[in-house]
C-alpha atoms as a PDB file:
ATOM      1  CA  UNK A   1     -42.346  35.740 -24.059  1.00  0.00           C
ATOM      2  CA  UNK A   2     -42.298  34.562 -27.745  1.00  0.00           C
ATOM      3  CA  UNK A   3     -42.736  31.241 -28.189  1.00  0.00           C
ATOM      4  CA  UNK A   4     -41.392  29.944 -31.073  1.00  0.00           C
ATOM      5  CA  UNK A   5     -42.171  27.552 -33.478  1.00  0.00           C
ATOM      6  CA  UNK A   6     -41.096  27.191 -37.369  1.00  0.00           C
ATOM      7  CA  UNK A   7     -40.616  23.775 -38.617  1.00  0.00           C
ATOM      8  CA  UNK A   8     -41.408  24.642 -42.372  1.00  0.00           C
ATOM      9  CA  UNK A   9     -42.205  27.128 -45.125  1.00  0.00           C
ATOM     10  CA  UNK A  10     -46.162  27.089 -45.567  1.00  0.00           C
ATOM     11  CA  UNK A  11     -47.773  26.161 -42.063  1.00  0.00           C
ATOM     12  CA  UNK A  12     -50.071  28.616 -41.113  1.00  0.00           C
ATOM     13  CA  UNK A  13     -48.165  32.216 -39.639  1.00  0.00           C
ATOM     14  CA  UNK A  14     -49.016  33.703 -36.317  1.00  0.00           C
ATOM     15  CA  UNK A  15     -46.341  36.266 -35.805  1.00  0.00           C
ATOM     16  CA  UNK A  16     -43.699  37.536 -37.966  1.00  0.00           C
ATOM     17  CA  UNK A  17     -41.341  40.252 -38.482  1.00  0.00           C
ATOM     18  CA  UNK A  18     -41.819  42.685 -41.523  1.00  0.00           C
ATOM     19  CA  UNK A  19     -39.259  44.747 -42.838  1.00  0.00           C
ATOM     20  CA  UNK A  20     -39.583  48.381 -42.373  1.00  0.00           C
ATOM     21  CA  UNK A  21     -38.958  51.311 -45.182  1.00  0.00           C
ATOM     22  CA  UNK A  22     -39.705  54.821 -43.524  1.00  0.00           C
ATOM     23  CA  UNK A  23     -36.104  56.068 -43.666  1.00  0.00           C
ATOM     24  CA  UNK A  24     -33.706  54.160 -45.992  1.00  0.00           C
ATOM     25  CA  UNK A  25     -31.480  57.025 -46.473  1.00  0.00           C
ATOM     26  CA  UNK A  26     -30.171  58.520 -49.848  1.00  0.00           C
ATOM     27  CA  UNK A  27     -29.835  55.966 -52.962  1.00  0.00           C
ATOM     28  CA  UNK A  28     -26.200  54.751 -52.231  1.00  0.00           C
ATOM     29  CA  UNK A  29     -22.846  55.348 -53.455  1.00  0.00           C
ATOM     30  CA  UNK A  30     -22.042  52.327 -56.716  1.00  0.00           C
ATOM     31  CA  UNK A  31     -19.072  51.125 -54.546  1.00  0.00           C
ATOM     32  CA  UNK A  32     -21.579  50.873 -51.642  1.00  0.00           C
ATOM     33  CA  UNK A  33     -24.461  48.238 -53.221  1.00  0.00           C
ATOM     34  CA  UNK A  34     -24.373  45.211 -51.576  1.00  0.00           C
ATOM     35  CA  UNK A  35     -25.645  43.433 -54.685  1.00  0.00           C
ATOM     36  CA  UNK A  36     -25.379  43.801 -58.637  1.00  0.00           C
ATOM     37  CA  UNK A  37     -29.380  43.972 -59.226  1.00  0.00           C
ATOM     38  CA  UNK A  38     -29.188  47.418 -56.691  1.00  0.00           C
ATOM     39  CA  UNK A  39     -26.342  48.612 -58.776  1.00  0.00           C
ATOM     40  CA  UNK A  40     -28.108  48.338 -61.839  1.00  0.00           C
ATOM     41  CA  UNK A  41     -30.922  50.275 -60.670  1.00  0.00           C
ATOM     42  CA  UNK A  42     -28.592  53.368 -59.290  1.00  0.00           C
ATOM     43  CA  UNK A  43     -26.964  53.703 -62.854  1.00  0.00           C
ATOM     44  CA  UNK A  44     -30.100  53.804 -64.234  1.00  0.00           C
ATOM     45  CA  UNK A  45     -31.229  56.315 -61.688  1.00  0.00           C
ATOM     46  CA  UNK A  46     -34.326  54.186 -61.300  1.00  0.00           C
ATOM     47  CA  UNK A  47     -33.172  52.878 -57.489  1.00  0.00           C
ATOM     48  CA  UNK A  48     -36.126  53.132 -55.481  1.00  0.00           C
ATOM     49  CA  UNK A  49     -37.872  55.888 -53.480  1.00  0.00           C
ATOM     50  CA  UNK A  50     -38.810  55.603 -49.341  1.00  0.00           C
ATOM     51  CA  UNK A  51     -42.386  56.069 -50.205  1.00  0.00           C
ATOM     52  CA  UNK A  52     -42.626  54.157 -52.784  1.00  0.00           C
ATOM     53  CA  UNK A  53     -41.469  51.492 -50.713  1.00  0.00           C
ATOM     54  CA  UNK A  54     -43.172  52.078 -47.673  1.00  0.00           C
ATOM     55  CA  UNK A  55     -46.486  51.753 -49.492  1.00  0.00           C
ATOM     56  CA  UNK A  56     -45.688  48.286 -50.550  1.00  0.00           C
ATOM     57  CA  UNK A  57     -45.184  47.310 -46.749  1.00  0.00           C
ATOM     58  CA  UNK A  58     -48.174  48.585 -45.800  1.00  0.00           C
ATOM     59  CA  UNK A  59     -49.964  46.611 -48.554  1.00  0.00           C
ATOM     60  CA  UNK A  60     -48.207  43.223 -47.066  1.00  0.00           C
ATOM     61  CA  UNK A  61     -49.201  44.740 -43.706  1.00  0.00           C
ATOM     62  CA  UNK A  62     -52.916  45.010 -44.420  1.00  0.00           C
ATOM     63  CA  UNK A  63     -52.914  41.032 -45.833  1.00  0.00           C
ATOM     64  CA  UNK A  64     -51.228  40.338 -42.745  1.00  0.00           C
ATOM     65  CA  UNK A  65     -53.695  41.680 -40.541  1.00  0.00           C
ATOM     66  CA  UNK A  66     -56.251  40.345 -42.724  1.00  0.00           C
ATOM     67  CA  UNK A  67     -55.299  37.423 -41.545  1.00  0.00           C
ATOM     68  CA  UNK A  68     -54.841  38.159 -38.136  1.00  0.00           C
ATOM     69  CA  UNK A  69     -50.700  38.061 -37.985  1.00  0.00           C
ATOM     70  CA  UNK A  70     -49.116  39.129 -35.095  1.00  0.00           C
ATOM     71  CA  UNK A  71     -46.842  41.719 -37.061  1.00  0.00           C
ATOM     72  CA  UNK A  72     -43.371  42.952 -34.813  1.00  0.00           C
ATOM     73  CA  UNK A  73     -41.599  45.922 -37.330  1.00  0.00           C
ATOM     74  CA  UNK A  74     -37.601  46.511 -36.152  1.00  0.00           C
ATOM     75  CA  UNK A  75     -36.709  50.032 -34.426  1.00  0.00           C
ATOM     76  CA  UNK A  76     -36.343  52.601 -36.871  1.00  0.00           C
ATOM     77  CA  UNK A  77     -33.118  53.764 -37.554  1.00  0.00           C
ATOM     78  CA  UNK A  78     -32.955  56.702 -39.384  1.00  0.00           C
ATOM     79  CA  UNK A  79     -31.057  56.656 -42.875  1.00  0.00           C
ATOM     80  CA  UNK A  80     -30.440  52.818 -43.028  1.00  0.00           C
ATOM     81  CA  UNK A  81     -31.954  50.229 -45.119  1.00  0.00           C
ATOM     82  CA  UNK A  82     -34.022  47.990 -42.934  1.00  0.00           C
ATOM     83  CA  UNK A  83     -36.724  46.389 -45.588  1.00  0.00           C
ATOM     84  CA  UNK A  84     -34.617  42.772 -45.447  1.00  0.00           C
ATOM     85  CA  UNK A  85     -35.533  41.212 -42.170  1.00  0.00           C
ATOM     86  CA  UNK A  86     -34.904  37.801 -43.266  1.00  0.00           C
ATOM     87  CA  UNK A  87     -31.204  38.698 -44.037  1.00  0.00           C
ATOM     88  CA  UNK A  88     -30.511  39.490 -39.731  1.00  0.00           C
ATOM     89  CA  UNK A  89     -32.171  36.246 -38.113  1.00  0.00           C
ATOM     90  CA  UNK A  90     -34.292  32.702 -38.813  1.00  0.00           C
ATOM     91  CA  UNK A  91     -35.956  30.814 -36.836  1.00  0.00           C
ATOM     92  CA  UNK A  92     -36.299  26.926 -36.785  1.00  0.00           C
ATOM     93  CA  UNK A  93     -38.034  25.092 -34.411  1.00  0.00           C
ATOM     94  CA  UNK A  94     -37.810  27.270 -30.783  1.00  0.00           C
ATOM     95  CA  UNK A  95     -34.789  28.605 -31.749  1.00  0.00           C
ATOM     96  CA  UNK A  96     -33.860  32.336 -33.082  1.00  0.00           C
ATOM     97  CA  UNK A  97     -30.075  32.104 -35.106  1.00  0.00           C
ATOM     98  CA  UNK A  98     -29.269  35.530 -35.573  1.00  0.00           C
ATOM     99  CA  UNK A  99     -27.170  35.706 -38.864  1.00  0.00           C
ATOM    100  CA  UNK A 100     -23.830  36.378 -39.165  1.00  0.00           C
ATOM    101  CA  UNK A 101     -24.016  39.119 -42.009  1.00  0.00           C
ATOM    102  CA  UNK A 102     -22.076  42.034 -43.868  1.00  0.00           C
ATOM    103  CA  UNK A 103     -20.482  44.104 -41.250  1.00  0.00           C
ATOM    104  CA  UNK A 104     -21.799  47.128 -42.768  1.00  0.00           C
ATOM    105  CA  UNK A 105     -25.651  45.731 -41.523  1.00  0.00           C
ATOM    106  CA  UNK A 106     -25.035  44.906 -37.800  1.00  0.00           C
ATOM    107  CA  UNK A 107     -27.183  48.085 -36.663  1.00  0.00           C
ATOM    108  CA  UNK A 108     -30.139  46.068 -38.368  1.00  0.00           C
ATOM    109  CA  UNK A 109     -30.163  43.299 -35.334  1.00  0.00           C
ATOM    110  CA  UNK A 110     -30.004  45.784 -32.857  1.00  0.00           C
ATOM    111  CA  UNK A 111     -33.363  46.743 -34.214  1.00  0.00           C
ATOM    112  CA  UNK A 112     -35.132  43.636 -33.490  1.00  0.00           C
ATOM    113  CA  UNK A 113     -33.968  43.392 -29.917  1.00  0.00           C
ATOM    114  CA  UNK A 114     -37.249  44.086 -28.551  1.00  0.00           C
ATOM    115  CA  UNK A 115     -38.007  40.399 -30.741  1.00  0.00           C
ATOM    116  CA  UNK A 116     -34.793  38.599 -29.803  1.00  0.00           C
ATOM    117  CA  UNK A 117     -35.272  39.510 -25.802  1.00  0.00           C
ATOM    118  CA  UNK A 118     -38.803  37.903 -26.175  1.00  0.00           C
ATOM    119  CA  UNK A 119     -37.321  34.932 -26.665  1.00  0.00           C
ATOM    120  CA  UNK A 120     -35.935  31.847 -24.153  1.00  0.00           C
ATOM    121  CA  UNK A 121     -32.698  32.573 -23.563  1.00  0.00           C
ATOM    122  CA  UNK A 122     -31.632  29.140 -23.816  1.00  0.00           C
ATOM    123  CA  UNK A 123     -32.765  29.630 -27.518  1.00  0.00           C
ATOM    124  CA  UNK A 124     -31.282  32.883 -28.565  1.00  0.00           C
ATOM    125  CA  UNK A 125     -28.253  31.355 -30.764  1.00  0.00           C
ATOM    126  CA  UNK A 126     -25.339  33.244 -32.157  1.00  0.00           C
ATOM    127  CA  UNK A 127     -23.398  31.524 -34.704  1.00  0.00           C
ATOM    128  CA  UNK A 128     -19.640  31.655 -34.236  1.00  0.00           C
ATOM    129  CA  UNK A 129     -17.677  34.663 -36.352  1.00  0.00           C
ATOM    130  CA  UNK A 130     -16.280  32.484 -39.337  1.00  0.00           C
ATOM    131  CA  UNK A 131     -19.937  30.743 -39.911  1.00  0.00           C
ATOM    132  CA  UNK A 132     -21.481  32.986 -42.278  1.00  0.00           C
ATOM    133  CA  UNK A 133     -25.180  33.114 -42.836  1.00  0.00           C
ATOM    134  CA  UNK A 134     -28.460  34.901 -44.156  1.00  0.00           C
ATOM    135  CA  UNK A 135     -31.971  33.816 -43.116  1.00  0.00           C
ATOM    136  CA  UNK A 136     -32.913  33.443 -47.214  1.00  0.00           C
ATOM    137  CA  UNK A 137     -30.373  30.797 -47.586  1.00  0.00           C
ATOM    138  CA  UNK A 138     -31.841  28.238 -44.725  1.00  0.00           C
ATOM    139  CA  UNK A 139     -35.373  26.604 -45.408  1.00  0.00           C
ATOM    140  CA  UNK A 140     -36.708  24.553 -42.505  1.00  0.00           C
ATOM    141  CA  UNK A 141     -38.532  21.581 -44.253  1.00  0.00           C
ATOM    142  CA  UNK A 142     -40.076  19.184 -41.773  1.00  0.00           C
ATOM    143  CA  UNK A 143     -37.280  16.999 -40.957  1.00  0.00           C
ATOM    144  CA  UNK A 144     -34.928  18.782 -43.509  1.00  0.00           C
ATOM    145  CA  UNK A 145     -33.237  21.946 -43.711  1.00  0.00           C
ATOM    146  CA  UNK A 146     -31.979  23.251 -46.950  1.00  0.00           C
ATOM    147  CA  UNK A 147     -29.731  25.417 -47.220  1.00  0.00           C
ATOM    148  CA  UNK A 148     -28.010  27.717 -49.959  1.00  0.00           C
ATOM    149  CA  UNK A 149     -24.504  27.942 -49.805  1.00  0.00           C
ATOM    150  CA  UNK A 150     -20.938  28.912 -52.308  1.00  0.00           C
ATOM    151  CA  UNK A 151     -18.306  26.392 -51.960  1.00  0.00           C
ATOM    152  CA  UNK A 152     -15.963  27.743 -54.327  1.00  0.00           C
ATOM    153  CA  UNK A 153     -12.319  28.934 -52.797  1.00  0.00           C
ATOM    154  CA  UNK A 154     -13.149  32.377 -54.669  1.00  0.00           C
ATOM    155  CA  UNK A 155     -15.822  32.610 -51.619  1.00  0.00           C
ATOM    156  CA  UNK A 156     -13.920  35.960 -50.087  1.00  0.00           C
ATOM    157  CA  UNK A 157     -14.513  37.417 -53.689  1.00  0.00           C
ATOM    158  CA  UNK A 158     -17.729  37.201 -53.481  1.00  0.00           C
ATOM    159  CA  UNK A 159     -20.164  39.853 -51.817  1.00  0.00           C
ATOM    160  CA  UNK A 160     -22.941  37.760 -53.068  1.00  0.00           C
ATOM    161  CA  UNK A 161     -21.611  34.636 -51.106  1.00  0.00           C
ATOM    162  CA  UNK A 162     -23.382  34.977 -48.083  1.00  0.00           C
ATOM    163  CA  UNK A 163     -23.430  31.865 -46.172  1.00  0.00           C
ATOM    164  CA  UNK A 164     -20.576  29.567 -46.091  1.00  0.00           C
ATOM    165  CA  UNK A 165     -19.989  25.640 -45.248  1.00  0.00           C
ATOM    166  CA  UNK A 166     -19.002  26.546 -41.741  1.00  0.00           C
ATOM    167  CA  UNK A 167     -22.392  27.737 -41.123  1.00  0.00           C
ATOM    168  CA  UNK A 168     -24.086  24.595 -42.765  1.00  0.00           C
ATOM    169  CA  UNK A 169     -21.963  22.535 -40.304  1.00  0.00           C
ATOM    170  CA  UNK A 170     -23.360  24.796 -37.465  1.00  0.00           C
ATOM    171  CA  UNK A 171     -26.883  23.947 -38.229  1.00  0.00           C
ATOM    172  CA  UNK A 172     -25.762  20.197 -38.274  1.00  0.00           C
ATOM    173  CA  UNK A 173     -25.086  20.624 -35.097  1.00  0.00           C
ATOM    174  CA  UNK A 174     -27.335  21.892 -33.401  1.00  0.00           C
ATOM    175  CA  UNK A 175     -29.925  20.354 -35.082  1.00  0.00           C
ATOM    176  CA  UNK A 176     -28.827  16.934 -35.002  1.00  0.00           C
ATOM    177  CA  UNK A 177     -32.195  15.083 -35.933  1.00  0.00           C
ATOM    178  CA  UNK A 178     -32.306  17.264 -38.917  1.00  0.00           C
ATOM    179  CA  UNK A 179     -30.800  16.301 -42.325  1.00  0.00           C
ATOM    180  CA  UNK A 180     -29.275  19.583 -43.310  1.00  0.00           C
ATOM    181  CA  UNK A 181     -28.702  19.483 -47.028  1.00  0.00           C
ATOM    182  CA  UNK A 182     -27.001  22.338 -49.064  1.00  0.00           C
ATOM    183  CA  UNK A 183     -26.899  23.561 -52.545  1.00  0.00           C
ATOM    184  CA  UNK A 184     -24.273  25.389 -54.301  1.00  0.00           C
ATOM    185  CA  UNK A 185     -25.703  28.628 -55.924  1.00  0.00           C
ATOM    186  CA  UNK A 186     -24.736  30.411 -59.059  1.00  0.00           C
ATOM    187  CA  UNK A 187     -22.730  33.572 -57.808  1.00  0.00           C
ATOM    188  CA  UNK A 188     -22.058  37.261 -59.487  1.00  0.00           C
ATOM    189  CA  UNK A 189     -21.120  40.135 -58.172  1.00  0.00           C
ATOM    190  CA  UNK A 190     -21.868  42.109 -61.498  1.00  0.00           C
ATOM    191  CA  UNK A 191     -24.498  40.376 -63.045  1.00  0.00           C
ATOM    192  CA  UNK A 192     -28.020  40.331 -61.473  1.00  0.00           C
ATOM    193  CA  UNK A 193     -29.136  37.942 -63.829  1.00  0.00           C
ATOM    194  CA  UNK A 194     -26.301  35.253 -63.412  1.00  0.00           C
ATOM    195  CA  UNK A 195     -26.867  35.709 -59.206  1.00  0.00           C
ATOM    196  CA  UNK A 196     -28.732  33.584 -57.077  1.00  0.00           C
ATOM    197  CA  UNK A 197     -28.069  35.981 -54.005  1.00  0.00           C
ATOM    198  CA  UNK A 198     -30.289  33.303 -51.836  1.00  0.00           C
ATOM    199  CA  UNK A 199     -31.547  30.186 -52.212  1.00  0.00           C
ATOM    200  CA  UNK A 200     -34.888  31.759 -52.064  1.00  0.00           C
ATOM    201  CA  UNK A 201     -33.667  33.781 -55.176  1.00  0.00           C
ATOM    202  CA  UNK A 202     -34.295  30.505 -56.965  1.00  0.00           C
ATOM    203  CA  UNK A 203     -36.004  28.074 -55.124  1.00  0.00           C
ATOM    204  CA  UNK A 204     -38.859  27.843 -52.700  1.00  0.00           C
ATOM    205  CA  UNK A 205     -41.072  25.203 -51.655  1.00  0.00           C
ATOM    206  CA  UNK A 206     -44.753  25.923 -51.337  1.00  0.00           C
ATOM    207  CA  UNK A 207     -48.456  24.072 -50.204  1.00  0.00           C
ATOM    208  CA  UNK A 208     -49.751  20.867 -51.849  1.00  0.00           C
ATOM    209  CA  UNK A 209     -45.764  19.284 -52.459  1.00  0.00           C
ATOM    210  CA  UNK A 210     -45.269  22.174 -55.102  1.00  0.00           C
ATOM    211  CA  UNK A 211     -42.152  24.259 -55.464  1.00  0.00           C
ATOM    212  CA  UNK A 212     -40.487  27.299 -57.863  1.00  0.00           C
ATOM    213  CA  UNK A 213     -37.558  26.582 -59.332  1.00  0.00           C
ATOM    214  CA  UNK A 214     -34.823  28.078 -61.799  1.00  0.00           C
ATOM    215  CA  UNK A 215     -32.383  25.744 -62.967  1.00  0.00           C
ATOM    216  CA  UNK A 216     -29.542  27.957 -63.770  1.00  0.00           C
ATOM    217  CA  UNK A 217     -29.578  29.067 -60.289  1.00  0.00           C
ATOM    218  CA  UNK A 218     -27.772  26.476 -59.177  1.00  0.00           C
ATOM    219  CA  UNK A 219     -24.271  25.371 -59.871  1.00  0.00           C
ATOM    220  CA  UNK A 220     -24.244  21.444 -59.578  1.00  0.00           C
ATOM    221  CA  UNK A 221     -26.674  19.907 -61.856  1.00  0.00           C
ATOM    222  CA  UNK A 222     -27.367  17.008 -60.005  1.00  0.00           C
ATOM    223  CA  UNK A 223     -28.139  19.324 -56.643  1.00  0.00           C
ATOM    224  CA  UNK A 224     -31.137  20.627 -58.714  1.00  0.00           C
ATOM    225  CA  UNK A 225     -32.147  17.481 -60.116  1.00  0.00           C
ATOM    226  CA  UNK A 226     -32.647  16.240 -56.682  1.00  0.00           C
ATOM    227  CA  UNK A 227     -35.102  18.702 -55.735  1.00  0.00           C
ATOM    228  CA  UNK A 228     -36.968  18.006 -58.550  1.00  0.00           C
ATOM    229  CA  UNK A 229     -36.980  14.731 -57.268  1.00  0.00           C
ATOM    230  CA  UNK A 230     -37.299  15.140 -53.685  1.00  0.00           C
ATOM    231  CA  UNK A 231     -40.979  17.037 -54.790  1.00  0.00           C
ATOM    232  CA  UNK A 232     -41.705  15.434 -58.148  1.00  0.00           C
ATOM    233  CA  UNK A 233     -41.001  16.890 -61.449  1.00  0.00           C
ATOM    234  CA  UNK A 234     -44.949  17.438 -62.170  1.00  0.00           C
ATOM    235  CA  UNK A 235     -45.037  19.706 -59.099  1.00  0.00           C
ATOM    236  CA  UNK A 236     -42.296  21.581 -60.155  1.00  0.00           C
ATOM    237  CA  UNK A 237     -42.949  25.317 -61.273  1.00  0.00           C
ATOM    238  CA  UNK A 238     -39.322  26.034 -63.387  1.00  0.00           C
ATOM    239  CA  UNK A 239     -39.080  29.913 -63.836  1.00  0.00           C
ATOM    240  CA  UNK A 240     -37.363  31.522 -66.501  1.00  0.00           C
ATOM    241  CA  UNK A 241     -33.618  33.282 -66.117  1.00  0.00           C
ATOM    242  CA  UNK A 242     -35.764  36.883 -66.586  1.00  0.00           C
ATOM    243  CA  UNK A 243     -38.551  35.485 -63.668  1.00  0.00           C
ATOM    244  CA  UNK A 244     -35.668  34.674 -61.428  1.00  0.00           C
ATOM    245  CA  UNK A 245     -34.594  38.232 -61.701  1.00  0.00           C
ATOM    246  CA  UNK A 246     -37.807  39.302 -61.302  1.00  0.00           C
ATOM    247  CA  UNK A 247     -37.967  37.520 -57.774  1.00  0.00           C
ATOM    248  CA  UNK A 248     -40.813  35.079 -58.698  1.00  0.00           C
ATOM    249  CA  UNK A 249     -39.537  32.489 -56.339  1.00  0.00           C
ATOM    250  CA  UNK A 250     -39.325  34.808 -53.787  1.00  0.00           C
ATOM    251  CA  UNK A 251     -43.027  34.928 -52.715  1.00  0.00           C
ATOM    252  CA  UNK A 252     -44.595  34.337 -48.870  1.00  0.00           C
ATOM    253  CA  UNK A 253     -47.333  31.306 -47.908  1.00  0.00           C
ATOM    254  CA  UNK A 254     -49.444  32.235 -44.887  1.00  0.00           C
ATOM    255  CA  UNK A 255     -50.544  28.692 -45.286  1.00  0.00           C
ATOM    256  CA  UNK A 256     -50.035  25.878 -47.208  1.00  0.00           C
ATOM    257  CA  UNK A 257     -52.874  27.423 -49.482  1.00  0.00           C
ATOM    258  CA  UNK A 258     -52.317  30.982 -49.245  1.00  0.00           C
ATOM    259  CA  UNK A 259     -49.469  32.396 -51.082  1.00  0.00           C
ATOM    260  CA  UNK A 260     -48.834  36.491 -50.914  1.00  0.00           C
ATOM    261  CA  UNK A 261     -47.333  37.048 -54.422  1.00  0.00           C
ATOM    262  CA  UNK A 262     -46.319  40.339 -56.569  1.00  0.00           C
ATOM    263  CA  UNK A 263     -49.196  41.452 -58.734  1.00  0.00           C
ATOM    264  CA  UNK A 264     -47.284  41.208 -61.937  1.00  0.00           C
ATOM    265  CA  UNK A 265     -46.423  37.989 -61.584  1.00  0.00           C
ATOM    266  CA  UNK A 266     -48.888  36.620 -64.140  1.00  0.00           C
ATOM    267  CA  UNK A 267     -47.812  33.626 -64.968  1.00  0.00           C
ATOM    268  CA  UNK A 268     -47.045  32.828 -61.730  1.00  0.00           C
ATOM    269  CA  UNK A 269     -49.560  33.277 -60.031  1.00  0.00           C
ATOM    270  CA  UNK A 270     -52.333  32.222 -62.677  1.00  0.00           C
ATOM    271  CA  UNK A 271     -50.027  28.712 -62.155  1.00  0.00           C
ATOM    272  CA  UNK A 272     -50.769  28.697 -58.326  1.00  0.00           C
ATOM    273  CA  UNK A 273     -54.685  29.864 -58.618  1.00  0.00           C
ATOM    274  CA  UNK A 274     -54.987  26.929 -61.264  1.00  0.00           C
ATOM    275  CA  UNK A 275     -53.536  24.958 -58.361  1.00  0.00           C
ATOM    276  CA  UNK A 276     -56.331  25.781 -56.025  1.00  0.00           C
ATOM    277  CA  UNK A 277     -54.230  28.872 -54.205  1.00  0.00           C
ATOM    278  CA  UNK A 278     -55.329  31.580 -52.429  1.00  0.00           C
ATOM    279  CA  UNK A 279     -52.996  34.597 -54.365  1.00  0.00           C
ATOM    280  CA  UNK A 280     -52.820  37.378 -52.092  1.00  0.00           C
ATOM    281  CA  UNK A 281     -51.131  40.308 -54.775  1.00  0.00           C
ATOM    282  CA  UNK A 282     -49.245  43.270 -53.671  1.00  0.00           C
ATOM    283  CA  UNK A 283     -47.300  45.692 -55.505  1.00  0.00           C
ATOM    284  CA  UNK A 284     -43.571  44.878 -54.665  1.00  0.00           C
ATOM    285  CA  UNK A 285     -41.835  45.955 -58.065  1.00  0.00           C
ATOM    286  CA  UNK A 286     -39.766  48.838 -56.418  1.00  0.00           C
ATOM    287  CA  UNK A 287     -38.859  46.777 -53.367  1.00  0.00           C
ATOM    288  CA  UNK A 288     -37.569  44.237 -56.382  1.00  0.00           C
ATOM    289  CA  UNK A 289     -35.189  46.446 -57.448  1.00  0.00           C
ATOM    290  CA  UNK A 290     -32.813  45.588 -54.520  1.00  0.00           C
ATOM    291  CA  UNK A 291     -32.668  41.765 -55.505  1.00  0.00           C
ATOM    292  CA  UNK A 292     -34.939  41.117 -52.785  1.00  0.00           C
ATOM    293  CA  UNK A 293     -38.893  40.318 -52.915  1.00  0.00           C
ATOM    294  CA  UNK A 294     -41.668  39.272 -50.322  1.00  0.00           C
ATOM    295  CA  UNK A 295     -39.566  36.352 -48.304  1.00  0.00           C
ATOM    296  CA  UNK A 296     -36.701  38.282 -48.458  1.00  0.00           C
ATOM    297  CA  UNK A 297     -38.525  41.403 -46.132  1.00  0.00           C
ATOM    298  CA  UNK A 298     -40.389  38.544 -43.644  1.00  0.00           C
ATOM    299  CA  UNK A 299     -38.924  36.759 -40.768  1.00  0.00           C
ATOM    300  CA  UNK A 300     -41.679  34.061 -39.332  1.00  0.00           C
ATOM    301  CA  UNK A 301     -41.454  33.055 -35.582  1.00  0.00           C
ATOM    302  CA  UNK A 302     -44.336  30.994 -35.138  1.00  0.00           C
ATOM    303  CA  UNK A 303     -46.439  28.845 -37.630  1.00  0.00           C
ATOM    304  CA  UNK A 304     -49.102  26.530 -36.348  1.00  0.00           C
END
């Protein structure tokens, strides 16, 4: 058995789930991409390699087990894109959601069953069809969970929107001692830049009541103003439009004082060493290129 146990971002890991990126298939078709950051990259003809990738894992792999992680990888499955486990499931508390996500990606829970039959079957919960969700959109924060969400009516138009108020009033639910707060996010299907595909795309908590956070990615002023609040504008890290597209808010804490970041994040990560963190750098940049960094391809199940 698994026991789970997630209540926030930063406590110290014990097990997770990392992504795998052995056999992703050929770069897709344009009218394929799930995302506009992906498409940008395949008209460039810079969308990344398998290798490439699969030497970035390992690198996250070897700080994992420098740490002494319990690391579970999902089933291969031969030509399919399986880097994003955070996308399929979250955990919160002793409970596994699995996400409701683009049809096209259903193969990618199958993967983890070996995970999901680990757990208490009293605390395996699937979502009803019409709540939508990713794992990088829901943030378990002590007695809150935040959660990214697109409220416009365009929603359908939208294969950025990926988790909808039906799913935020799911997590109400069965979290009732929680206060579940959502934020609208800045959607494009086109423009990488102007996308926040998760709220992890431009926002994320860290150790010592810090956080990253890019303004424009949200799409109510006053939802962004009170995060900056809620942690205190001092301890507020604001990235720029191009470091949102770059993923910096999308890095991984193995503690509150240990932070695995992308090695080219300078400013970044001077910031958090300045701080008094622990920067654990890894090459990610290729990995980047499909709007997606180190959150984005790590699925915690239990945190101290």
């Amino acid at each position: 058995m698994i026991n789970l146990h997630v209540t926030d971002e930063i406590s110290r890991l014990r097990a997770v789930v990392l992504g795998i990126a052995n056999s992703n298939g050929p770069t897709p078709k344009l009218e394929d991409t799930y995302d506009p950051k992906s498409a940008e990259h395949i008209k460039a003809g810079t969308y990344p390699k398998d290798t490439d990738m699969m030497k970035e894992m390992e690198a996250v792999l070897e700080v994992f087990n420098k740490y002494d992680v319990k690391v579970y990888r999902p089933e291969e499955i031969s030509d399919y894109n399986q880097i994003f486990s955070r996308d399929i499931a979250f955990v919160i508390e002793d409970k596994m959601i699995i996400s409701n996500i683009l049809p096209d990606r259903d193969k990618e829970i199958d993967a983890i069953e070996h995970v999901w039959s680990q757990v208490e079957k009293s605390n395996r919960i699937i979502l009803p069809e019409e709540a939508h969700i990713e794992g990088g959109d829901v943030m378990p924060w002590g007695e809150y969970i935040f959660v990214g969400t697109y409220r416009g009516e365009d929603y359908a138009d939208y294969i950025t929107a990926r988790t909808n108020m039906a799913a935020v009033k799911c997590l109400e639910e069965i979290f009732p001692n929680k206060k579940v707060v959502s934020f609208n996010l800045r959607k494009s299907n086109t423009i990488a830049r102007d996308n926040a595909l998760h709220l992890d795309c431009c926002f994320q908590p860290i150790g010592k009541g810090k956080c990253i956070i890019h303004k424009e990615g949200f799409l109510e002023e006053e939802e962004y103003e009170w995060l900056v609040n809620f942690f205190g504008k001092e301890n507020c890290f604001q990235i720029t439009k191009d470091e949102m597209y770059n993923m910096n808010s999308n890095i991984f804490s193995i503690a509150p004082d240990v932070i695995i970041s992308e090695k080219d994040f300078t400013r970044l990560n001077t910031w958090l060493r300045s701080e008094g963190f622990t920067v654990e750098e890894v090459p990610y940049a290729e990995i980047a290129k499909q709007e997606g960094l180190l959150r984005c391809s790590t699925m915690p199940l239990i945190r101290d």
